[in-house]
PDB file of N, CA and C in Angstrom:
ATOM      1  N   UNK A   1      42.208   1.150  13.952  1.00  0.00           N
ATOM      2  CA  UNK A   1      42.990   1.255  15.182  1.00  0.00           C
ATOM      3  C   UNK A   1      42.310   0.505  16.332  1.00  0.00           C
ATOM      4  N   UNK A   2      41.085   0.683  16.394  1.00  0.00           N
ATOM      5  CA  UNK A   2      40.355   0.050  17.349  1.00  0.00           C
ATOM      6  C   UNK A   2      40.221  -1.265  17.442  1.00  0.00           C
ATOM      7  N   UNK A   3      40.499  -1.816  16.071  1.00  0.00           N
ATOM      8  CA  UNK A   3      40.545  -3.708  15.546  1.00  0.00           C
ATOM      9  C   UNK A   3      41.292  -4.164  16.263  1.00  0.00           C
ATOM     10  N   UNK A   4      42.808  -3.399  16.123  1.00  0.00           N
ATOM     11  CA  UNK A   4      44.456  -3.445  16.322  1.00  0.00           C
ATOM     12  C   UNK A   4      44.134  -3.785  17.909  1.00  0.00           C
ATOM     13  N   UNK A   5      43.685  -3.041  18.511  1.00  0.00           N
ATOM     14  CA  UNK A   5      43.374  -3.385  20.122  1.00  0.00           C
ATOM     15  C   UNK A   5      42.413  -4.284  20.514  1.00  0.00           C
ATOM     16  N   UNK A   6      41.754  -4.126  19.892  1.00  0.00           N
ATOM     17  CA  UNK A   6      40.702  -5.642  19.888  1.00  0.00           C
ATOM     18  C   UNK A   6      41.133  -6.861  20.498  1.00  0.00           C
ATOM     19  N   UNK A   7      42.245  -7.050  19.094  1.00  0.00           N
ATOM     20  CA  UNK A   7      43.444  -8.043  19.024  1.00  0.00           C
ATOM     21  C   UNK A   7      44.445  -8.597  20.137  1.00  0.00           C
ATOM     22  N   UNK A   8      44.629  -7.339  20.179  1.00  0.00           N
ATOM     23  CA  UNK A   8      45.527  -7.073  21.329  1.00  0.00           C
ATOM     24  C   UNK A   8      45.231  -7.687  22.878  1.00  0.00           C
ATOM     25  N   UNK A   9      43.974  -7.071  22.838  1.00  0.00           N
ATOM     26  CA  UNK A   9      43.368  -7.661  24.438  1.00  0.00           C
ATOM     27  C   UNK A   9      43.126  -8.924  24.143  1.00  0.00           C
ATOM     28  N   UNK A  10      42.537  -9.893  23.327  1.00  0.00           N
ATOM     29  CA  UNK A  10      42.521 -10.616  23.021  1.00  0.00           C
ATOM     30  C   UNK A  10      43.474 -11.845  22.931  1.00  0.00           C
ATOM     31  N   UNK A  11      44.477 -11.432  22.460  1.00  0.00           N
ATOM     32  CA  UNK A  11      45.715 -11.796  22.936  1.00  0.00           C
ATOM     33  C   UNK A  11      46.240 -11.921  24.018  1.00  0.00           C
ATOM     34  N   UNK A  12      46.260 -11.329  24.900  1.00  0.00           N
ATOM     35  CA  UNK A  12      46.265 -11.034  26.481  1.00  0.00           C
ATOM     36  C   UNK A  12      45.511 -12.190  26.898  1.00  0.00           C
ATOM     37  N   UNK A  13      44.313 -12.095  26.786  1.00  0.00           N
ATOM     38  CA  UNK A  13      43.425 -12.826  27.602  1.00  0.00           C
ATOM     39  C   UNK A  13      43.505 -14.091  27.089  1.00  0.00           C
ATOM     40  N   UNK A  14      43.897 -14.346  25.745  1.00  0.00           N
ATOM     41  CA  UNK A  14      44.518 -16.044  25.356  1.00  0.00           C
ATOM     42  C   UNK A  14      45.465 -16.185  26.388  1.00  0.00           C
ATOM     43  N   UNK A  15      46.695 -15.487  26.389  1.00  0.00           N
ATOM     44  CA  UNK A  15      47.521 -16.102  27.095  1.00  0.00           C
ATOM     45  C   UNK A  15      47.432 -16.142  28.474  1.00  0.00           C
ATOM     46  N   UNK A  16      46.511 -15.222  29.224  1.00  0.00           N
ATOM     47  CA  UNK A  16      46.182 -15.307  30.378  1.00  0.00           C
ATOM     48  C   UNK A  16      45.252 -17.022  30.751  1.00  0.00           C
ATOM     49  N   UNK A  17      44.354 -16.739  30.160  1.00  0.00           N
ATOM     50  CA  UNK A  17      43.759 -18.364  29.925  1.00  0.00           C
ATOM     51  C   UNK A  17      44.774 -19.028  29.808  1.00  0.00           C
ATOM     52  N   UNK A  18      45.525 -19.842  28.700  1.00  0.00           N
ATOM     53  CA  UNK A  18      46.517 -20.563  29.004  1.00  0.00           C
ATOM     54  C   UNK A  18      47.503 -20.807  29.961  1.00  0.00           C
ATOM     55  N   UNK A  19      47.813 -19.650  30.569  1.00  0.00           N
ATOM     56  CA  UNK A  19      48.270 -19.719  31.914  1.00  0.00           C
ATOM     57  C   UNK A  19      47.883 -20.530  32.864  1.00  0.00           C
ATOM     58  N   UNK A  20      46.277 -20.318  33.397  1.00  0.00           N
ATOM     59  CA  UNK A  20      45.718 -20.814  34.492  1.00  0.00           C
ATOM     60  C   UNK A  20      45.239 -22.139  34.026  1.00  0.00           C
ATOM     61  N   UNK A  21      45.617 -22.809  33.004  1.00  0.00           N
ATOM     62  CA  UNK A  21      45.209 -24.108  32.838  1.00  0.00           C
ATOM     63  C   UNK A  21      46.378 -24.826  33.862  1.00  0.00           C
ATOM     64  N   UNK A  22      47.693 -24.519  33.697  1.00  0.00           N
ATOM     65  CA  UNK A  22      47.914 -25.278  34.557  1.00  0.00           C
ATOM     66  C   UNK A  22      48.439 -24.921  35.579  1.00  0.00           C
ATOM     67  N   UNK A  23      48.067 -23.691  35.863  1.00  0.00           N
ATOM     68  CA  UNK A  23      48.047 -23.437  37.132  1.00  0.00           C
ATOM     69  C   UNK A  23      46.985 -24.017  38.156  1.00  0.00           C
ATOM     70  N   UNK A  24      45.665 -23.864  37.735  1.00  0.00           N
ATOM     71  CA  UNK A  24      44.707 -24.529  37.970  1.00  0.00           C
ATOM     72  C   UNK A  24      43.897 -25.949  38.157  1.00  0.00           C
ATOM     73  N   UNK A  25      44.904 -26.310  37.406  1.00  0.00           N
ATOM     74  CA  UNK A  25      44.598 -27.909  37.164  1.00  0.00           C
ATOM     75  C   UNK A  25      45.432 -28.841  38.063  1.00  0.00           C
ATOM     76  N   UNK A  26      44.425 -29.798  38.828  1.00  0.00           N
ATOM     77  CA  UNK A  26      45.726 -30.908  39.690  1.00  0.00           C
ATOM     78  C   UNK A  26      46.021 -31.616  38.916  1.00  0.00           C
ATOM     79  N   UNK A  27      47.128 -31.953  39.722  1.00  0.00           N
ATOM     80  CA  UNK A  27      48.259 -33.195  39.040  1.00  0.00           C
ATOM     81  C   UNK A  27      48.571 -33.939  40.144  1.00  0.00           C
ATOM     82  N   UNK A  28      48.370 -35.499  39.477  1.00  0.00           N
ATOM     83  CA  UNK A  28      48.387 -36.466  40.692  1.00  0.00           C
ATOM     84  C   UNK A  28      48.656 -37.453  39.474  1.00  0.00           C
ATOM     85  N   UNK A  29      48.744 -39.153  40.421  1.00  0.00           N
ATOM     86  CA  UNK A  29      49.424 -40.376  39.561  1.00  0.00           C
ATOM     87  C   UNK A  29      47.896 -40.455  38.999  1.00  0.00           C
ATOM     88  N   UNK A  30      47.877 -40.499  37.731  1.00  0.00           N
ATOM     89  CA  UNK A  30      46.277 -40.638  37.176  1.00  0.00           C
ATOM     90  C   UNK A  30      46.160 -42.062  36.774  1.00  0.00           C
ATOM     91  N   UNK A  31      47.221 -43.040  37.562  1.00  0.00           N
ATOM     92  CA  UNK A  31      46.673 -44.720  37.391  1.00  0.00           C
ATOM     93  C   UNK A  31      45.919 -45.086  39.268  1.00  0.00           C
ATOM     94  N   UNK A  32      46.134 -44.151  39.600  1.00  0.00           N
ATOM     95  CA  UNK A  32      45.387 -44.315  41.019  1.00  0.00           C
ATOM     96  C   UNK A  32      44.301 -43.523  41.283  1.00  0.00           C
ATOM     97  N   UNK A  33      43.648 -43.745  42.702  1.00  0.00           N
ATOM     98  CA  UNK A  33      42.027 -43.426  43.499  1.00  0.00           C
ATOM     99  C   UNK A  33      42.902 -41.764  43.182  1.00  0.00           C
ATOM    100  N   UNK A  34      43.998 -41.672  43.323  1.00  0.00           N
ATOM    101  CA  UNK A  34      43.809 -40.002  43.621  1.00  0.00           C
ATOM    102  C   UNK A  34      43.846 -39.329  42.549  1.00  0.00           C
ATOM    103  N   UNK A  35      44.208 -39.796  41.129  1.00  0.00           N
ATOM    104  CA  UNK A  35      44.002 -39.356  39.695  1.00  0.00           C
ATOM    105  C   UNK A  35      42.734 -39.360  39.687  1.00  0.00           C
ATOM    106  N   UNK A  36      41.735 -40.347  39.929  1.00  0.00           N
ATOM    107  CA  UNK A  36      40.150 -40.752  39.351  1.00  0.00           C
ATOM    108  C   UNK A  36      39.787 -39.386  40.344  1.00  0.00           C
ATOM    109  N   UNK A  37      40.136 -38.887  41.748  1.00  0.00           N
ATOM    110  CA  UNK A  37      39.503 -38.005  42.418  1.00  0.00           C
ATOM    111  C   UNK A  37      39.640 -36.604  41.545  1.00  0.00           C
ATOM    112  N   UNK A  38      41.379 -36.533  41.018  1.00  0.00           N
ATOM    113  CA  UNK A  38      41.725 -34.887  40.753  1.00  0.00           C
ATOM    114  C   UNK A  38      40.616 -34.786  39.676  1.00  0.00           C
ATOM    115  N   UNK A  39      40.665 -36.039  38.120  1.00  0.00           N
ATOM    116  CA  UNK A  39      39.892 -35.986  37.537  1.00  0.00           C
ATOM    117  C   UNK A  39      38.494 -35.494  37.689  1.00  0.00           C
ATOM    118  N   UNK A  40      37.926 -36.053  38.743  1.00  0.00           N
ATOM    119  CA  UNK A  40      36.169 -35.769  38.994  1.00  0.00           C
ATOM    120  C   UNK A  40      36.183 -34.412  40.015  1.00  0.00           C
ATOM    121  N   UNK A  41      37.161 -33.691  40.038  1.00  0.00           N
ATOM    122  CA  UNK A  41      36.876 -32.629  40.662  1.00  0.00           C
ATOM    123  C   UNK A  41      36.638 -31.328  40.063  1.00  0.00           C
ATOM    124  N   UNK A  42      36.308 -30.055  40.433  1.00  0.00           N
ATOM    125  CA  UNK A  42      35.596 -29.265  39.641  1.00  0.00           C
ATOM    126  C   UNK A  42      36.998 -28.169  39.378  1.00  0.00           C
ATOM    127  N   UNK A  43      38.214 -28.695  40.130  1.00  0.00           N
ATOM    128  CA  UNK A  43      39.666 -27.870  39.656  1.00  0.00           C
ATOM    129  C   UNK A  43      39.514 -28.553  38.055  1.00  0.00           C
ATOM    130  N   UNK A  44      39.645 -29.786  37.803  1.00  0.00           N
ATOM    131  CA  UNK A  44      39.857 -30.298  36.611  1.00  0.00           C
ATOM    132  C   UNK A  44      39.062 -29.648  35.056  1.00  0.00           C
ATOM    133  N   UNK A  45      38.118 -29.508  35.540  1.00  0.00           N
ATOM    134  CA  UNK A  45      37.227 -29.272  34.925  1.00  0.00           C
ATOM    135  C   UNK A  45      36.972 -28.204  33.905  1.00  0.00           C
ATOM    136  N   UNK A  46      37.052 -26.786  35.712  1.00  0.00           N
ATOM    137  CA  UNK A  46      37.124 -25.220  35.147  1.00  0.00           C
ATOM    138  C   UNK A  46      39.052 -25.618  34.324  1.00  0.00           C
ATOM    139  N   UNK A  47      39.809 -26.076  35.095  1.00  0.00           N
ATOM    140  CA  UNK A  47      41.248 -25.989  34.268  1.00  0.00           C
ATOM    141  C   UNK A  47      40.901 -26.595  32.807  1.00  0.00           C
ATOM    142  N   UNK A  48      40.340 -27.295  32.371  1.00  0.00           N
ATOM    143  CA  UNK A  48      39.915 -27.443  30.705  1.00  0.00           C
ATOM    144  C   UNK A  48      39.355 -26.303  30.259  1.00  0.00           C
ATOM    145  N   UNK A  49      38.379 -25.903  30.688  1.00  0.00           N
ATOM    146  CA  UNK A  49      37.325 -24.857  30.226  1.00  0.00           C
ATOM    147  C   UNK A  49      38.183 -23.700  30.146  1.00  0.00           C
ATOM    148  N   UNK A  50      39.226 -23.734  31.224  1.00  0.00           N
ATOM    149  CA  UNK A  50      39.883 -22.520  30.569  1.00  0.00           C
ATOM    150  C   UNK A  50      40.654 -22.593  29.597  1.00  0.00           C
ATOM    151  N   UNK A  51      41.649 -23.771  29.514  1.00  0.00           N
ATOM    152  CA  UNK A  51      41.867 -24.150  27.917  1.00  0.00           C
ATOM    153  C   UNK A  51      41.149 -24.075  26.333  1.00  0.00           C
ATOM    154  N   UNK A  52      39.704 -24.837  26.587  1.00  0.00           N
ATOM    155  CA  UNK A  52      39.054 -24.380  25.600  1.00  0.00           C
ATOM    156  C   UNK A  52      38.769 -22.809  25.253  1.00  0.00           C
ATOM    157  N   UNK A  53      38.413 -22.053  26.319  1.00  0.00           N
ATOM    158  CA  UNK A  53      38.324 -20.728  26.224  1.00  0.00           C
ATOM    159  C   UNK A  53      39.452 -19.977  25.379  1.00  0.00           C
ATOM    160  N   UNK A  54      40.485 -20.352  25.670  1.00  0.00           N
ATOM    161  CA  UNK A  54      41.815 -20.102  25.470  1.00  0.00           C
ATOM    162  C   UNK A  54      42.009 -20.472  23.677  1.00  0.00           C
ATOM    163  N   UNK A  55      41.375 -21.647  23.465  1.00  0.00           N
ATOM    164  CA  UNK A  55      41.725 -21.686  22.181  1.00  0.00           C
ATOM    165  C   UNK A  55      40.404 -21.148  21.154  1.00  0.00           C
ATOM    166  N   UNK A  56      39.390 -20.692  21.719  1.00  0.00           N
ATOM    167  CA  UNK A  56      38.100 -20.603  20.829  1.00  0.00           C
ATOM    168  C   UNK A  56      38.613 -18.839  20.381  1.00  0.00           C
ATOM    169  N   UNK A  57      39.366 -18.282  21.805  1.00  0.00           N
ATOM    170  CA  UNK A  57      39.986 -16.630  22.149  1.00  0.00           C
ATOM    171  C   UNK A  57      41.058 -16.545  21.273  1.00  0.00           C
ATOM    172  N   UNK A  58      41.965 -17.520  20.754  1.00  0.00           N
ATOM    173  CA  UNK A  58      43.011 -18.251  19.901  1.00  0.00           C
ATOM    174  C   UNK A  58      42.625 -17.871  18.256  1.00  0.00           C
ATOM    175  N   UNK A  59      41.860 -18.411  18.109  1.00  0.00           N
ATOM    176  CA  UNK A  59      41.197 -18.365  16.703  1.00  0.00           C
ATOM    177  C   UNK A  59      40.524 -16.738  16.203  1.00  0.00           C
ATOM    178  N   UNK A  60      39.777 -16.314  17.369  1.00  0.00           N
ATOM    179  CA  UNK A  60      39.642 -14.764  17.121  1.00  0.00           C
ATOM    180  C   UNK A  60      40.445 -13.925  16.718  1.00  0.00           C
ATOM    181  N   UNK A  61      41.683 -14.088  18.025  1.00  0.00           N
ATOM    182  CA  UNK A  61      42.655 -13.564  17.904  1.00  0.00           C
ATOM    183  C   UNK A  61      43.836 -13.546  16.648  1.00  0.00           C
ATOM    184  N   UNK A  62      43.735 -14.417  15.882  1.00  0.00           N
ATOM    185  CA  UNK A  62      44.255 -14.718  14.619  1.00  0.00           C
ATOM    186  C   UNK A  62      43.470 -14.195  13.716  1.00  0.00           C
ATOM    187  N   UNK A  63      42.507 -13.512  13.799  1.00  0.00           N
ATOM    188  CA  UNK A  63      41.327 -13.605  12.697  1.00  0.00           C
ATOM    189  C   UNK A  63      41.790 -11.874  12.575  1.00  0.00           C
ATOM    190  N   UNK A  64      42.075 -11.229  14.271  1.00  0.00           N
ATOM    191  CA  UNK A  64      42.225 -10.155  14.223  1.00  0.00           C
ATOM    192  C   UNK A  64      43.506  -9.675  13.517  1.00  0.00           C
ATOM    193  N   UNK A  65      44.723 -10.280  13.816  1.00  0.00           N
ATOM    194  CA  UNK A  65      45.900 -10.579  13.320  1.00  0.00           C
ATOM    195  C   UNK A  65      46.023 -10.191  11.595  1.00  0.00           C
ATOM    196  N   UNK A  66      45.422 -10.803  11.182  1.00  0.00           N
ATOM    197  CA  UNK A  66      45.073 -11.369  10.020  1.00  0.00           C
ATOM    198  C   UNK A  66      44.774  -9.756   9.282  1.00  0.00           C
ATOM    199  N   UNK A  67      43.318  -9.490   9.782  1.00  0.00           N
ATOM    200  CA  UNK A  67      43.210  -7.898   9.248  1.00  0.00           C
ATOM    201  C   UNK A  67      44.214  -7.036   9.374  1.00  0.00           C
ATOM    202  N   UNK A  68      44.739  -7.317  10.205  1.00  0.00           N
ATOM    203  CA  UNK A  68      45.484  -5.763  10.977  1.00  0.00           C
ATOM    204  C   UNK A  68      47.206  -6.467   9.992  1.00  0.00           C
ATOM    205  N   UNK A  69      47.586  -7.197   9.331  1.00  0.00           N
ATOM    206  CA  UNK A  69      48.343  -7.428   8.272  1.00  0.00           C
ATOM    207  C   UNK A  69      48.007  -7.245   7.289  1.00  0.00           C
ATOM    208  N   UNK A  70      46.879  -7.143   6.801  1.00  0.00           N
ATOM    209  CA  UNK A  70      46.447  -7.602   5.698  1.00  0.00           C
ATOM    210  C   UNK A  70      46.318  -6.277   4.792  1.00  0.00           C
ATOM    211  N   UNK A  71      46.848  -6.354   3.519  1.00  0.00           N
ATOM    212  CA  UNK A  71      47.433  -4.656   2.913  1.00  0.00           C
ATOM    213  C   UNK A  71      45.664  -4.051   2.874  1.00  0.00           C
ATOM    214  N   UNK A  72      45.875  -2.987   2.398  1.00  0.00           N
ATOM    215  CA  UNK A  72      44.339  -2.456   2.670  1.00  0.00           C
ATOM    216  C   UNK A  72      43.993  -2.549   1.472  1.00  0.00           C
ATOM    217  N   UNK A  73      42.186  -2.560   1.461  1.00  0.00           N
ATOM    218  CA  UNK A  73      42.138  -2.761   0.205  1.00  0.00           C
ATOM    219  C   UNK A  73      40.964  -1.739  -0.848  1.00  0.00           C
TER     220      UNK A  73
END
């Protein structure tokens, strides 16, 4: 039962992460000075990191999935 919630929050907090990627992240013409700026700024940055977070939280979260289907054995 406790796995099952594990999961659960886990889940949550994937999709919460995925959320703030692009919420977080600027968007500008990225063939101009103001793309090369959004790029080198530290919005850009943490907005990846929360992506990666998002998918490393992704893979757990499937792992949990996985048990909590999986017939008993």
């Amino acid at each position: 039962m406790a796995q099952s919630r594990i999961g659960a929050v886990c889940f949550t907090v994937t999709g919460l992460l995925f959320a703030g990627y692009p919420a977080v992240r600027p968007y500008s013409d990225e063939t101009t000075m103001d793309g090369a700026r959004a790029i080198a700024s530290t919005a850009w940055i943490a907005s990846h990191l929360l992506a990666v977070a998002g998918f490393v939280l992704l893979g757990l979260s499937l792992l949990a999935l996985r048990d909590w289907v999986r017939p008993g054995d």
